[in-house]
N, C-alpha and C. Protein backbone atom coordinates (compact mmCIF):
# COMPACT_ATOMS: atom_id res chain seq x y z
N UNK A 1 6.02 14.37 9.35
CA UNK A 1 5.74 13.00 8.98
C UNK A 1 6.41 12.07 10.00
N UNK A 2 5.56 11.03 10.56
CA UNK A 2 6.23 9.83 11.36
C UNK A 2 7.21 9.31 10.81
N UNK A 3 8.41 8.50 11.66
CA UNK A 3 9.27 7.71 10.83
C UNK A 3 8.72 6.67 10.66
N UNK A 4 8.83 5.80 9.43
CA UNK A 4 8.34 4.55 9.09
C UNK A 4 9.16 3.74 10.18
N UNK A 5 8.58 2.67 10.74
CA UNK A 5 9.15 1.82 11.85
C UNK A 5 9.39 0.48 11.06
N UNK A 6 8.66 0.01 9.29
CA UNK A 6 8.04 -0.72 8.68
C UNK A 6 9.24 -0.53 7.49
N UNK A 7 10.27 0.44 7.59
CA UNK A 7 11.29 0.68 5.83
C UNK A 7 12.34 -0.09 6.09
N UNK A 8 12.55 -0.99 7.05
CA UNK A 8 13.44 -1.99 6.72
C UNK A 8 13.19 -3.51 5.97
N UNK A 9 11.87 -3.39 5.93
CA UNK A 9 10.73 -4.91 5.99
C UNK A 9 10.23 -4.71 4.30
N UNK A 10 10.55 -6.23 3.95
CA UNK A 10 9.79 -6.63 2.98
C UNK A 10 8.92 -7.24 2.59
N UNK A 11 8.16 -6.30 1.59
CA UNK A 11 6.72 -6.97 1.90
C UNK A 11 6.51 -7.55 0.60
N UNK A 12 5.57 -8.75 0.30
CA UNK A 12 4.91 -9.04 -0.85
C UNK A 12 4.09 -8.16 -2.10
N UNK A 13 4.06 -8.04 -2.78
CA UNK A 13 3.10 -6.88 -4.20
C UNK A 13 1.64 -6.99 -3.19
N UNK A 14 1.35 -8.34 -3.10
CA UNK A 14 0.34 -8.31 -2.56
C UNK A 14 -0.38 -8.10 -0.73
N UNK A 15 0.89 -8.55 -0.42
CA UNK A 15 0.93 -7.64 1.15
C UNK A 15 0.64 -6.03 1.21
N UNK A 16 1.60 -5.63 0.09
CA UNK A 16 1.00 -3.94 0.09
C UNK A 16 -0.50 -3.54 -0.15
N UNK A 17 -0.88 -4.43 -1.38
CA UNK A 17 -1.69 -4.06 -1.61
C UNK A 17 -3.15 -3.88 -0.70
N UNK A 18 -2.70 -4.97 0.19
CA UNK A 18 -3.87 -5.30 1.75
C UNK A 18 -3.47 -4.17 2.20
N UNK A 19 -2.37 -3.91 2.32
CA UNK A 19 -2.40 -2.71 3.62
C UNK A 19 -2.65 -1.57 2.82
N UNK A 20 -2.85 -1.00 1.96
CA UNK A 20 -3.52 -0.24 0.94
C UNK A 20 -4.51 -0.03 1.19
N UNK A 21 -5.39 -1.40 0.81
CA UNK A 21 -6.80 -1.45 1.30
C UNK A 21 -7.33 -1.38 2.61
N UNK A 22 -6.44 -1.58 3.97
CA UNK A 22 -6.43 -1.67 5.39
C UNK A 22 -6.68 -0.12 5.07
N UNK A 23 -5.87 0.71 4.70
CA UNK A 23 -5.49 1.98 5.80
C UNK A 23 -6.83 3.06 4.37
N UNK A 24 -7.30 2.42 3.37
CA UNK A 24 -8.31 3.32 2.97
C UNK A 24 -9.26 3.55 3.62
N UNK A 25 -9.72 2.00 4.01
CA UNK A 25 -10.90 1.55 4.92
C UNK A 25 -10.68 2.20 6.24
N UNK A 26 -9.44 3.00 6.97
CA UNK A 26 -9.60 2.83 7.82
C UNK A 26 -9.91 5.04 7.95
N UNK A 27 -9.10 5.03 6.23
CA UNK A 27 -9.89 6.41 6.05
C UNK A 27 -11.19 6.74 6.26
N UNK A 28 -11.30 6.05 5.31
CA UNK A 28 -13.43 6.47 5.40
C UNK A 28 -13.90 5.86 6.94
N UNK A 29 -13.02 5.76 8.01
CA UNK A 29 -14.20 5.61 8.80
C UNK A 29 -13.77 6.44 9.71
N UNK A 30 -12.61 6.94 9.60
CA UNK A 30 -12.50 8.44 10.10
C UNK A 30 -12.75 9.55 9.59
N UNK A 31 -13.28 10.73 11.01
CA UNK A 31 -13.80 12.26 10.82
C UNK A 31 -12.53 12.46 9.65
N UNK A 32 -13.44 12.99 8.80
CA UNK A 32 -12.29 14.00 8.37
C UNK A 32 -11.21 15.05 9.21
N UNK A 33 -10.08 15.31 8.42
CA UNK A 33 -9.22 16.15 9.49
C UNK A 33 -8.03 15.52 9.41
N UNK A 34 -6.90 16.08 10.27
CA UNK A 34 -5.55 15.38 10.00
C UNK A 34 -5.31 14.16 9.65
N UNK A 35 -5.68 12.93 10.65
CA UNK A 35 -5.14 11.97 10.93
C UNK A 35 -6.08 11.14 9.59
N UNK A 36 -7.32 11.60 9.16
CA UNK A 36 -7.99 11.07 8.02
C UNK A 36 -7.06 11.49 7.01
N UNK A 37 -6.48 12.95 6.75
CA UNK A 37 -5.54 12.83 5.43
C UNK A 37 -4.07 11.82 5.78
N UNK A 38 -3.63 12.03 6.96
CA UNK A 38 -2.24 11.22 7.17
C UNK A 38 -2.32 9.97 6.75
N UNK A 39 -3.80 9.02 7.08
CA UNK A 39 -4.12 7.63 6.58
C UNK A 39 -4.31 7.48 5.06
N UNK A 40 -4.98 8.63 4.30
CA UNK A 40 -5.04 8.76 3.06
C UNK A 40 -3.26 8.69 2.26
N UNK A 41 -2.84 9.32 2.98
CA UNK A 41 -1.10 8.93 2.30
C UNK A 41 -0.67 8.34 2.59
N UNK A 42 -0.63 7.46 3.67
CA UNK A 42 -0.31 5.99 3.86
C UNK A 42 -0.74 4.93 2.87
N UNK A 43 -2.14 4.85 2.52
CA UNK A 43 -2.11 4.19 1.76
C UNK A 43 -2.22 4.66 0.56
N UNK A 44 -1.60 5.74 -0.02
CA UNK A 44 -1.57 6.08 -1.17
C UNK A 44 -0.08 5.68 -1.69
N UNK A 45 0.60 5.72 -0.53
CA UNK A 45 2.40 5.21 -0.22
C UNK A 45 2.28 3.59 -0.64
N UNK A 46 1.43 3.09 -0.15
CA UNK A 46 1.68 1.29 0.26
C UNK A 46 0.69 1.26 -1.35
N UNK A 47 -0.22 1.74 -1.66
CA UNK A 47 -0.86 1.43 -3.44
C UNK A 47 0.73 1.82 -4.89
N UNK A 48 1.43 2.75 -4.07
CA UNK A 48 2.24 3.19 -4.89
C UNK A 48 3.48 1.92 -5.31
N UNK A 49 3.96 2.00 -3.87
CA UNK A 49 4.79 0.75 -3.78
C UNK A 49 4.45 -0.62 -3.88
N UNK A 50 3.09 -1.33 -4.23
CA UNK A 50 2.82 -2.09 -4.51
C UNK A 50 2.67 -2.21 -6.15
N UNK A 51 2.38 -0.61 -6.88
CA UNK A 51 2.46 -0.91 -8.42
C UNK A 51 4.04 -0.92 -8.67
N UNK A 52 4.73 -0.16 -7.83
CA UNK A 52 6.55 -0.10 -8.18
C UNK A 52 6.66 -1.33 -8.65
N UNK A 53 6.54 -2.24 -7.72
CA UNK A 53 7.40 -3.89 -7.49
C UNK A 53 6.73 -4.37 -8.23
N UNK A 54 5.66 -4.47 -8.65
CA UNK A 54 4.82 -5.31 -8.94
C UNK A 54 5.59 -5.18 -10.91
N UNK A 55 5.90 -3.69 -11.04
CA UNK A 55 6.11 -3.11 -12.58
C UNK A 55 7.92 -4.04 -12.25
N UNK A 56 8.14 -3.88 -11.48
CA UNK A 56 9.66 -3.76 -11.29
C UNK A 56 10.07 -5.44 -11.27
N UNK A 57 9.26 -6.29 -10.71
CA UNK A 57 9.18 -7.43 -11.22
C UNK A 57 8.69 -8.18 -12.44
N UNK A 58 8.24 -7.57 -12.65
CA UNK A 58 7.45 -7.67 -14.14
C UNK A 58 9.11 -7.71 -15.59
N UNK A 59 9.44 -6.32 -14.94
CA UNK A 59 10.56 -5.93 -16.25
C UNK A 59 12.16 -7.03 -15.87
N UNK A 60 12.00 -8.01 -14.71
CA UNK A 60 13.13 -8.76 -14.29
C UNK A 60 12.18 -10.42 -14.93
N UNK A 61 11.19 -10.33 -15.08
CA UNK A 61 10.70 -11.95 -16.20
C UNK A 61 9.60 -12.54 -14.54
N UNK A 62 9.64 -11.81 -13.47
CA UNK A 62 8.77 -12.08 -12.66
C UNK A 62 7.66 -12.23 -12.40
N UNK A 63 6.51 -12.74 -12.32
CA UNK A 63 5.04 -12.47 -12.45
C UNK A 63 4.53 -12.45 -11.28
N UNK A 64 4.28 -11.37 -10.26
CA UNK A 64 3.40 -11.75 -9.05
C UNK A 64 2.37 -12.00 -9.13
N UNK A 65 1.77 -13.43 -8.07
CA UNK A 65 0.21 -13.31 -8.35
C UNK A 65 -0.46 -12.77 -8.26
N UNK A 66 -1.68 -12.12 -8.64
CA UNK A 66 -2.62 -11.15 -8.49
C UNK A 66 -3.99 -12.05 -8.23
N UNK A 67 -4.45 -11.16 -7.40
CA UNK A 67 -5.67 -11.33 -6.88
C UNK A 67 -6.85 -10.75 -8.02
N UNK A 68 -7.70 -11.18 -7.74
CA UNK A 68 -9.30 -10.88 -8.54
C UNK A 68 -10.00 -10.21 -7.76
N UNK A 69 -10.25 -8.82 -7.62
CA UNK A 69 -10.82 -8.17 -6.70
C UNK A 69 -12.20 -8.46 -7.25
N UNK A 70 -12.71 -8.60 -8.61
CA UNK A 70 -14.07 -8.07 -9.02
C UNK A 70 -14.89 -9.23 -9.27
């Protein structure tokens, strides 16, 4: 696994959640094969850590805004 260059940096609930959606999109438009699964856990990492904070602010009286995807 690469070192994250990005684990000192804080990001917004909703910053993750873009780069979530960045690095799915950037799955499906790669061949399958390594670097298509390595992008698949990237943003399975940045969807994860965007529900953490998002729960983790929630239980401190915080409300992040959320977007309307639909």
């Amino acid at each position: 696994m690469k070192p994250d260059h990005n684990s000192n940096r804080y990001f917004t609930v909703e910053q993750l959640e873009e780069l979530a959606v960045a690095k799915y999109i950037e799955a499906a438009l790669t061949p399958a094969g390594v670097e298509r699964d390595e992008l698949l856990d990237e943003a399975k990492r940045f969807a994860s850590r965007a529900k953490m904070k998002s729960w983790l602010m929630g239980e401190i009286g915080v409300v992040p805004q959320r977007r309307n995807y639909h």
